[in-house]
N, C-alpha and C. Protein backbone atom coordinates (compact mmCIF):
# COMPACT_ATOMS: atom_id res chain seq x y z
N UNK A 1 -0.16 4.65 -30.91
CA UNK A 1 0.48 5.86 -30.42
C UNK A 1 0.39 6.94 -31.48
N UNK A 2 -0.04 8.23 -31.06
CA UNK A 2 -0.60 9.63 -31.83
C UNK A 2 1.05 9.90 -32.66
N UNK A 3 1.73 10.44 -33.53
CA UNK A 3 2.60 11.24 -33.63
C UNK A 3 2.60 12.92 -33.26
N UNK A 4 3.55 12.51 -32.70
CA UNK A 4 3.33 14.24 -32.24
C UNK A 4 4.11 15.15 -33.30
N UNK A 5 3.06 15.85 -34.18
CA UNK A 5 4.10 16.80 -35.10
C UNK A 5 4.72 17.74 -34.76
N UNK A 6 4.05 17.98 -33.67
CA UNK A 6 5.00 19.77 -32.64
C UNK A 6 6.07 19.50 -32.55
N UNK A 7 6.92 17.91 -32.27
CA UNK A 7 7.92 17.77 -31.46
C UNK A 7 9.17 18.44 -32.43
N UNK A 8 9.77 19.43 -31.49
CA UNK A 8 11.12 20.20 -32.29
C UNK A 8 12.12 18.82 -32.26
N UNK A 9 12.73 18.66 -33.57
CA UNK A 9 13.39 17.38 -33.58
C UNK A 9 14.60 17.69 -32.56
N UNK A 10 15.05 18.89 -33.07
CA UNK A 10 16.35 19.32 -32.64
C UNK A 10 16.24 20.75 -31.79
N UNK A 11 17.09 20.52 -30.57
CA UNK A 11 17.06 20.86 -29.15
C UNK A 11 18.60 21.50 -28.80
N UNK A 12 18.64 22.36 -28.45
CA UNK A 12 19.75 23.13 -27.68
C UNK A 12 20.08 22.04 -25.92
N UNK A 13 21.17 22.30 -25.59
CA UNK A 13 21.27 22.14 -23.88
C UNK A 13 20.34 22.90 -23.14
N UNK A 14 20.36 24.24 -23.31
CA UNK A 14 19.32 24.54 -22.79
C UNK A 14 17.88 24.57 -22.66
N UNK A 15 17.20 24.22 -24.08
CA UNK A 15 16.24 23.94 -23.95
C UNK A 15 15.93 22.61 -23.22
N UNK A 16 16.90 21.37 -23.58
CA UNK A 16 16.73 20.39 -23.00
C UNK A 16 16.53 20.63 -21.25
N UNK A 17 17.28 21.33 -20.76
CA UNK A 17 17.09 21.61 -19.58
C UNK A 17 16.17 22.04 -18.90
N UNK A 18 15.79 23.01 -19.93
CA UNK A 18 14.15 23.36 -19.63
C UNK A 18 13.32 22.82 -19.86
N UNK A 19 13.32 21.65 -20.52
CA UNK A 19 12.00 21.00 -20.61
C UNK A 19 12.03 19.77 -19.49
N UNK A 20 13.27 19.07 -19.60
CA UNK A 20 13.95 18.10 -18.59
C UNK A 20 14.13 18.34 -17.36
N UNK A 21 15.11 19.06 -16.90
CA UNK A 21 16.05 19.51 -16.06
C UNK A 21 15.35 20.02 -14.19
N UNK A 22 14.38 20.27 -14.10
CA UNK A 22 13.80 20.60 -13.35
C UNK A 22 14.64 20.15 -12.00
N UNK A 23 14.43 18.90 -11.67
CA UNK A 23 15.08 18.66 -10.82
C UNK A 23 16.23 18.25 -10.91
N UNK A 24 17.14 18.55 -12.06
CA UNK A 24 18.84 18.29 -11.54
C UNK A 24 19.40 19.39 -10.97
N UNK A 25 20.33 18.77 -9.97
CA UNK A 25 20.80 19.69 -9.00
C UNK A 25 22.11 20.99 -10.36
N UNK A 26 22.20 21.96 -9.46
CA UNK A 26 22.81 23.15 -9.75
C UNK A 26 24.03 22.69 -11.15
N UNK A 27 24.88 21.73 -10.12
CA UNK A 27 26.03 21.00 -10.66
C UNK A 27 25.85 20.57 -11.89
N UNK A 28 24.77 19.66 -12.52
CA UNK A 28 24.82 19.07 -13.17
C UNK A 28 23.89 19.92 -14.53
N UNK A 29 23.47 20.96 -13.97
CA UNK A 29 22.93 21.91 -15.43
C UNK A 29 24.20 22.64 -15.74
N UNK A 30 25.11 23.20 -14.52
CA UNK A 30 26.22 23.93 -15.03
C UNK A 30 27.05 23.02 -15.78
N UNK A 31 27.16 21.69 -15.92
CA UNK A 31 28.03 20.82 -16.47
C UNK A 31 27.62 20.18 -17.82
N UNK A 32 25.89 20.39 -17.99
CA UNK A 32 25.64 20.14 -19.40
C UNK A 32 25.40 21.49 -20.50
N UNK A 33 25.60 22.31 -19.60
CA UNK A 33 25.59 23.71 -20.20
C UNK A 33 27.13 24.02 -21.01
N UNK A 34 27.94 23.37 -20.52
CA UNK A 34 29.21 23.04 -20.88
C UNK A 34 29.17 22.71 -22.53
N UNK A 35 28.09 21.86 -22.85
CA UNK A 35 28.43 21.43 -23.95
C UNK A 35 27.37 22.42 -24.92
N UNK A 36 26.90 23.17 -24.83
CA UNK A 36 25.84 24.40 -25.31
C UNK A 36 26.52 24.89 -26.68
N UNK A 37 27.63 25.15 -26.74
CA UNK A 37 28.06 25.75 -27.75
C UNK A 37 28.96 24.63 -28.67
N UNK A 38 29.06 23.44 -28.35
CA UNK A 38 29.70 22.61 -29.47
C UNK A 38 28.51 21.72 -30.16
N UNK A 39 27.53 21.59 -28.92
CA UNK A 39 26.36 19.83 -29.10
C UNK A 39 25.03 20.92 -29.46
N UNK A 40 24.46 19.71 -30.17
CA UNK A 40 22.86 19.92 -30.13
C UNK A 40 22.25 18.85 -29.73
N UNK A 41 20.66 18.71 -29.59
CA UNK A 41 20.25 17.10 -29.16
C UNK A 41 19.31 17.20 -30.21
N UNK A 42 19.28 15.89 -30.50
CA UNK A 42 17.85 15.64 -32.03
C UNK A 42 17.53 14.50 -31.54
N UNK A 43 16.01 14.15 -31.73
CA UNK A 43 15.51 13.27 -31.18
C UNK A 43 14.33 12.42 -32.43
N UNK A 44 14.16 11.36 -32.43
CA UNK A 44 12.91 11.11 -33.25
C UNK A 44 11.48 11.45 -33.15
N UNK A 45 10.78 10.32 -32.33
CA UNK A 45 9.74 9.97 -31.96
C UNK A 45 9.44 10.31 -30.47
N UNK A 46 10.55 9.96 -29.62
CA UNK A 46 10.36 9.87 -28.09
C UNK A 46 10.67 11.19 -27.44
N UNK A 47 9.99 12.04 -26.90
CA UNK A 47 10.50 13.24 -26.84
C UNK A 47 12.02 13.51 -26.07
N UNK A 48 11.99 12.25 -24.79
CA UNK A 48 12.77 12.16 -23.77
C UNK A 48 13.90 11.64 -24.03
N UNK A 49 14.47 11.00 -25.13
CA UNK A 49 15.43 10.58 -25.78
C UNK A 49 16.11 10.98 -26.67
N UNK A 50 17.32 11.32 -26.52
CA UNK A 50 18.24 12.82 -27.17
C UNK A 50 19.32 12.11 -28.16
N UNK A 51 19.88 11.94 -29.18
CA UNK A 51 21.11 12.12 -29.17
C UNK A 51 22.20 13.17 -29.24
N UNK A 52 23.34 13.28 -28.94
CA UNK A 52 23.93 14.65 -28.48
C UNK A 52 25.01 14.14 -30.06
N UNK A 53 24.65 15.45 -30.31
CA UNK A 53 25.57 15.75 -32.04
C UNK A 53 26.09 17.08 -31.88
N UNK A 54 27.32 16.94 -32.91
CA UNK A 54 28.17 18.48 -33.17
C UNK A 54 27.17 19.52 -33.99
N UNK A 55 27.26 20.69 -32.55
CA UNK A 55 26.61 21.81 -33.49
C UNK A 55 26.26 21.97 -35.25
N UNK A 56 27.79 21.55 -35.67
CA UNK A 56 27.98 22.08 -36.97
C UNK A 56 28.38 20.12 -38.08
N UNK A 57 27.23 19.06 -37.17
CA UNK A 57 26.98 18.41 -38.32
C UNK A 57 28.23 17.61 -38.53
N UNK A 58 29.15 17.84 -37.68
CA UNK A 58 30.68 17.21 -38.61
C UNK A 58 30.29 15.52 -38.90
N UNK A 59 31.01 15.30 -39.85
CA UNK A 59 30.72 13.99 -40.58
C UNK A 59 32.48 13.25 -40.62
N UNK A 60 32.06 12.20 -40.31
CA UNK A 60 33.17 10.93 -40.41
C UNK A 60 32.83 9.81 -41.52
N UNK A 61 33.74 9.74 -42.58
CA UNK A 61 33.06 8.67 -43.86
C UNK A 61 31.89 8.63 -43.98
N UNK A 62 31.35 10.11 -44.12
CA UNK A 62 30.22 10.52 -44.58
C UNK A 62 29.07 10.53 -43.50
N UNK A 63 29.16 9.30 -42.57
CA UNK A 63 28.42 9.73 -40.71
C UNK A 63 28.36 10.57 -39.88
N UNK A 64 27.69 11.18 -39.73
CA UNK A 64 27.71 12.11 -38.46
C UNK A 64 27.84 11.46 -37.17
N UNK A 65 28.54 12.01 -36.14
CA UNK A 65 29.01 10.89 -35.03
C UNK A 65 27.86 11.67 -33.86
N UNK A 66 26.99 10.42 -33.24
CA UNK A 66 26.74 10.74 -32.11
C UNK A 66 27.63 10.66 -30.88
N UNK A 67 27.51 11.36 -29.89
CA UNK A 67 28.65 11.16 -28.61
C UNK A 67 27.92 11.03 -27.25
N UNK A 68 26.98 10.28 -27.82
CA UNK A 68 25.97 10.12 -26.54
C UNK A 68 24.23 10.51 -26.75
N UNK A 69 23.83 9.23 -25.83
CA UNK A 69 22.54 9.44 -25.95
C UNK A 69 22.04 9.28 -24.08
N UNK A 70 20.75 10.64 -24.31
CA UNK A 70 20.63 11.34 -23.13
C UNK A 70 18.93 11.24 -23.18
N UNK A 71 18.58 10.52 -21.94
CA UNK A 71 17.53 10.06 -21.56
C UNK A 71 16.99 10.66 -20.40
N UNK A 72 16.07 11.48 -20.65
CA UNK A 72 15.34 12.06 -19.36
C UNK A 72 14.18 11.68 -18.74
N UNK A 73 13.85 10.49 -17.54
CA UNK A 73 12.86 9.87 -17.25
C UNK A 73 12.50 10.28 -15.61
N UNK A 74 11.15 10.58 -15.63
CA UNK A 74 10.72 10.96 -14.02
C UNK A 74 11.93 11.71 -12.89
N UNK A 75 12.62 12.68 -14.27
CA UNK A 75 12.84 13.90 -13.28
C UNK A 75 14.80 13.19 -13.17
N UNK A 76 15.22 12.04 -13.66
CA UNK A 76 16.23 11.52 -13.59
C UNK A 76 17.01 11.40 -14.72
N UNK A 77 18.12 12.34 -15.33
CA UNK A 77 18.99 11.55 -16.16
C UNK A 77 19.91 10.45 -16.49
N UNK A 78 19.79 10.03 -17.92
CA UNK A 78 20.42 8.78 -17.88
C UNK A 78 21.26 8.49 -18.85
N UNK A 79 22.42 7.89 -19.10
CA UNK A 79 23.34 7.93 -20.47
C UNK A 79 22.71 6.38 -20.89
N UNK A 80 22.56 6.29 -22.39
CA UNK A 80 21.92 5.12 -22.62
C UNK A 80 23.42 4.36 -23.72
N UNK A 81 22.85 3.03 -23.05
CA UNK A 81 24.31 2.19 -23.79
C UNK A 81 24.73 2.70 -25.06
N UNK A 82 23.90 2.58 -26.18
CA UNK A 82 23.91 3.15 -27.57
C UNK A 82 22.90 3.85 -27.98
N UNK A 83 23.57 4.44 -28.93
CA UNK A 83 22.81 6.20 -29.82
C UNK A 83 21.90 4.95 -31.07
N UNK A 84 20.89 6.12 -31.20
CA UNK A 84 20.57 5.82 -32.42
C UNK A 84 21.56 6.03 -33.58
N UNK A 85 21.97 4.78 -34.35
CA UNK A 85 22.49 4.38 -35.86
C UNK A 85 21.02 4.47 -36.55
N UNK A 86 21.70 4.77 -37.81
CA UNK A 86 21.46 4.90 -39.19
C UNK A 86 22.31 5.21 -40.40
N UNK A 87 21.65 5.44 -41.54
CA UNK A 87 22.40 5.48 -42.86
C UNK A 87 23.48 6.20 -42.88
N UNK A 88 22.93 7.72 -41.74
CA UNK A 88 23.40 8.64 -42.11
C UNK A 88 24.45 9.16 -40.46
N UNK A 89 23.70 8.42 -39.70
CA UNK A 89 24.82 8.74 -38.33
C UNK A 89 25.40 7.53 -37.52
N UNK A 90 26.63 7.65 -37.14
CA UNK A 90 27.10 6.70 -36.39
C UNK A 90 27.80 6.85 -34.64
N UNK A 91 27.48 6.20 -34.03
CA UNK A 91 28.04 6.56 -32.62
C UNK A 91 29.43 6.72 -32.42
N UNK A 92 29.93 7.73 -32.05
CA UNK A 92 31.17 7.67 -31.47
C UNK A 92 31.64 6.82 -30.57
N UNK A 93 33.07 6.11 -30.85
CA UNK A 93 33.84 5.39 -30.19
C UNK A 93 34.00 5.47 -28.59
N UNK A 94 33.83 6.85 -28.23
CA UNK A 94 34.17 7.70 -26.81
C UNK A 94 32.36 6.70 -25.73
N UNK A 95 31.20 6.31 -26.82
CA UNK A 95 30.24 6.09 -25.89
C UNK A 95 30.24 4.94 -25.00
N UNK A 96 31.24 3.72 -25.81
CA UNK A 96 30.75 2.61 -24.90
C UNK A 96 32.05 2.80 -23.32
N UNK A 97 33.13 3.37 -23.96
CA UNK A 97 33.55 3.31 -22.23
C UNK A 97 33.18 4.40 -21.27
N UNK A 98 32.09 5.57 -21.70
CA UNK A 98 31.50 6.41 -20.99
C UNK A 98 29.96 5.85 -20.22
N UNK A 99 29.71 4.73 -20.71
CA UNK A 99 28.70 3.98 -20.31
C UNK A 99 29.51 2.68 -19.66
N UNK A 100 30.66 1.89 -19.53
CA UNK A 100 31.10 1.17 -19.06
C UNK A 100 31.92 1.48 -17.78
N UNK A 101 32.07 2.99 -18.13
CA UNK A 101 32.76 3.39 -16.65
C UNK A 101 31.82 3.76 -15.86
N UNK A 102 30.48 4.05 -15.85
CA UNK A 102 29.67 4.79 -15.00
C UNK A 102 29.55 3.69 -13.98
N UNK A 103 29.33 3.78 -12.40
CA UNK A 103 28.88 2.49 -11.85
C UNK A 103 27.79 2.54 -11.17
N UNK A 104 26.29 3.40 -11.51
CA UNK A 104 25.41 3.17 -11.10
C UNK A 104 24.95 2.14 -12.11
N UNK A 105 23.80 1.91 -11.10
CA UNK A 105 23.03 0.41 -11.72
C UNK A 105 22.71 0.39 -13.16
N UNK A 106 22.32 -0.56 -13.98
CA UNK A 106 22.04 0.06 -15.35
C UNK A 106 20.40 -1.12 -15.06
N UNK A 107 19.24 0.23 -16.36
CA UNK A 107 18.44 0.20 -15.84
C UNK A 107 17.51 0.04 -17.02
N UNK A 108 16.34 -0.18 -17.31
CA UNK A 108 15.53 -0.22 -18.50
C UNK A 108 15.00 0.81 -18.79
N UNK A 109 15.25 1.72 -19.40
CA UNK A 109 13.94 2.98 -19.97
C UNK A 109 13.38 2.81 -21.27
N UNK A 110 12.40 3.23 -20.96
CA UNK A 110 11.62 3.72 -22.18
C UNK A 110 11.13 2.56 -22.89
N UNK A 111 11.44 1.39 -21.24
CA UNK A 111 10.75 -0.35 -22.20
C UNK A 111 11.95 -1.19 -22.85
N UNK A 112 12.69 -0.24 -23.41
CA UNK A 112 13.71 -1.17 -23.95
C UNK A 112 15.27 -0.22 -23.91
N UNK A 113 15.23 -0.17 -23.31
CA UNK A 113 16.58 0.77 -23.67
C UNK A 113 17.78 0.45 -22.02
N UNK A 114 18.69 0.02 -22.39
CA UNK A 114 19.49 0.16 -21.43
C UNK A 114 20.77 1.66 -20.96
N UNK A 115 20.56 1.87 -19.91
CA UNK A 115 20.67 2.77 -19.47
C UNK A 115 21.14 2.81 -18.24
N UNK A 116 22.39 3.79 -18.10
CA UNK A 116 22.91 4.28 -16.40
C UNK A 116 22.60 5.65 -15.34
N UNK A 117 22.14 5.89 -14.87
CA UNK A 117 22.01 6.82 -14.26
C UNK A 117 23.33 8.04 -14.17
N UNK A 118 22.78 8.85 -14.91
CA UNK A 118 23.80 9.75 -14.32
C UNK A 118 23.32 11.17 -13.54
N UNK A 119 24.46 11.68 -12.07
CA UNK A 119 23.96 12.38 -11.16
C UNK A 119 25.21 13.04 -10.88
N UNK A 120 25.04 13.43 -9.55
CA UNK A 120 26.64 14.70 -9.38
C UNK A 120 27.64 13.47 -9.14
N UNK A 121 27.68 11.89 -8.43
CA UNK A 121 28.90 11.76 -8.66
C UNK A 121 29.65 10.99 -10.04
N UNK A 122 29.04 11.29 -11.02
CA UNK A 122 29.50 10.92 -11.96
C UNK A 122 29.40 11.77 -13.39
N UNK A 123 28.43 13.05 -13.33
CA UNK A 123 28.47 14.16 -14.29
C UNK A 123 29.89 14.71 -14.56
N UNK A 124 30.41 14.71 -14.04
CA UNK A 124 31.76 15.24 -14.11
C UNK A 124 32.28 14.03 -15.71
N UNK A 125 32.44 13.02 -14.85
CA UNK A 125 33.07 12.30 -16.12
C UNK A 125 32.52 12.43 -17.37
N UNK A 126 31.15 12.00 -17.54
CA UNK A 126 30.64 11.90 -18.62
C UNK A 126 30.58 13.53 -19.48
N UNK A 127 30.76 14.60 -19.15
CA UNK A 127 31.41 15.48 -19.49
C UNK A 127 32.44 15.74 -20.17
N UNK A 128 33.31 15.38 -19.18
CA UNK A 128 34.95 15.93 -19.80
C UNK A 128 35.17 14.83 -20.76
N UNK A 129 34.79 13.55 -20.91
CA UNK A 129 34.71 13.11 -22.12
C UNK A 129 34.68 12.90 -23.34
N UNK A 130 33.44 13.90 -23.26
CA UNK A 130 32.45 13.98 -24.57
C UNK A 130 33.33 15.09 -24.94
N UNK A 131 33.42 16.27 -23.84
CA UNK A 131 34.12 17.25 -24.35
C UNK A 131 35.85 16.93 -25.29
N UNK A 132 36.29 15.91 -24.40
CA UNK A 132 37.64 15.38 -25.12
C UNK A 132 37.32 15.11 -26.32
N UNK A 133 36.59 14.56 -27.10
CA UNK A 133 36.36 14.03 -28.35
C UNK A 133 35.64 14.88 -29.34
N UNK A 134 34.65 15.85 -28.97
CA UNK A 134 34.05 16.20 -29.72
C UNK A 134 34.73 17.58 -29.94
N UNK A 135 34.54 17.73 -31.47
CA UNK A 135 35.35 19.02 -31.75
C UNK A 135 35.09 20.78 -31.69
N UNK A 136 36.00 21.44 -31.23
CA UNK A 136 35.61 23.19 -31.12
C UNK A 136 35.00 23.58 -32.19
N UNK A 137 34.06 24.68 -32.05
CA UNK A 137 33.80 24.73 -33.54
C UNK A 137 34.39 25.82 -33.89
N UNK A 138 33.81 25.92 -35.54
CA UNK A 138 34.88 26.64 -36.40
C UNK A 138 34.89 28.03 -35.88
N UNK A 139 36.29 29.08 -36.05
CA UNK A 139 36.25 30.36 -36.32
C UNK A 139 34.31 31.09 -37.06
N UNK A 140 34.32 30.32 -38.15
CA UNK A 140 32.97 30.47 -38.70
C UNK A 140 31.86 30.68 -38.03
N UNK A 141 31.33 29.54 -37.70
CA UNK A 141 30.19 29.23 -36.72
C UNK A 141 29.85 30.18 -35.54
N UNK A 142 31.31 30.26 -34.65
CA UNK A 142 31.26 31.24 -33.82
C UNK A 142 31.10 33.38 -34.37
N UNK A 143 31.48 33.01 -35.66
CA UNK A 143 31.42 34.60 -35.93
C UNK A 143 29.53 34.60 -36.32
N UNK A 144 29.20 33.72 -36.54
CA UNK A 144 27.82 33.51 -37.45
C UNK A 144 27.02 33.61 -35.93
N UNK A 145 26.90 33.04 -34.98
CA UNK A 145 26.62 32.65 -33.79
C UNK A 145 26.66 33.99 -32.53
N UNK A 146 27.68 34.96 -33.24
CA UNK A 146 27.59 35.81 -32.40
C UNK A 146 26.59 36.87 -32.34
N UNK A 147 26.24 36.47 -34.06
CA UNK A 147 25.33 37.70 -34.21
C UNK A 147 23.90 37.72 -33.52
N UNK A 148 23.71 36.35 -32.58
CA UNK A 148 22.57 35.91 -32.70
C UNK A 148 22.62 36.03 -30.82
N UNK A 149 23.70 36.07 -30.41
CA UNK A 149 23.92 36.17 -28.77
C UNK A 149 24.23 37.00 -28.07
């Protein structure tokens, strides 16, 4: 397999949407657009495989917490059981019952990856979730941020 050096590691909601999103219905771009101004998505190798991190990096005993990992396959999103770990990031607590409450089927992507479908009747949750846990950002960020919107 080629490496692709183009690939932007790190991804806005909206771009994700635009590269992904094509066919999710109305509902479910207005609901990940939601998280636009707190999340970013960074990805490794796989273009289609996201993890969703705080805009501004926040760190827990020195980890950065993922709050979900977001899988875009043949036009279908999917919340995947667990985020990529490493040295330097760790999954948030909030992922395994946002993946244990979903009750569509869970499914294999990407060869190895387990994964639930998520669609309009269950975007809602996996939302207000992430949003519960993950933090506003600073006074800062937003004054820095404005200059740019």
């Amino acid at each position: 397999m080629r490496k692709n050096y183009k690939l932007k590691k790190t991804i806005s909601m909206k771009q994700f949407i635009s590269e992904f999103g094509e066919s999710f219905s109305d509902h479910m771009k207005e609901r990940l657009l939601e998280l636009e101004v707190r999340c970013v998505l960074t990805r490794k190798e796989e273009e289609n495989k996201l993890d969703l991190k705080h805009v501004e990096h926040t760190k827990y005993d020195s980890k950065e917490y993922a709050y979900g990992q977001l899988i875009a396959d043949e036009g279908q999103l999917y919340f995947s059981e667990k985020c990529i770990e490493g040295p330097d990031v760790i999954e948030n607590p909030i992922v395994d019952p946002i993946y244990n409450a979903l009750n569509t089927e869970e499914v294999m992507v990407n060869e190895n990856i387990k994964a639930k479908k998520v669609d309009d009747s269950n975007i809602d949750y996996v939302i207000d979730n992430i949003l519960q846990v993950c933090p506003q950002v600073s006074d800062r960020y937003l004054e820095i941020m404005s200059r740019y919107l």
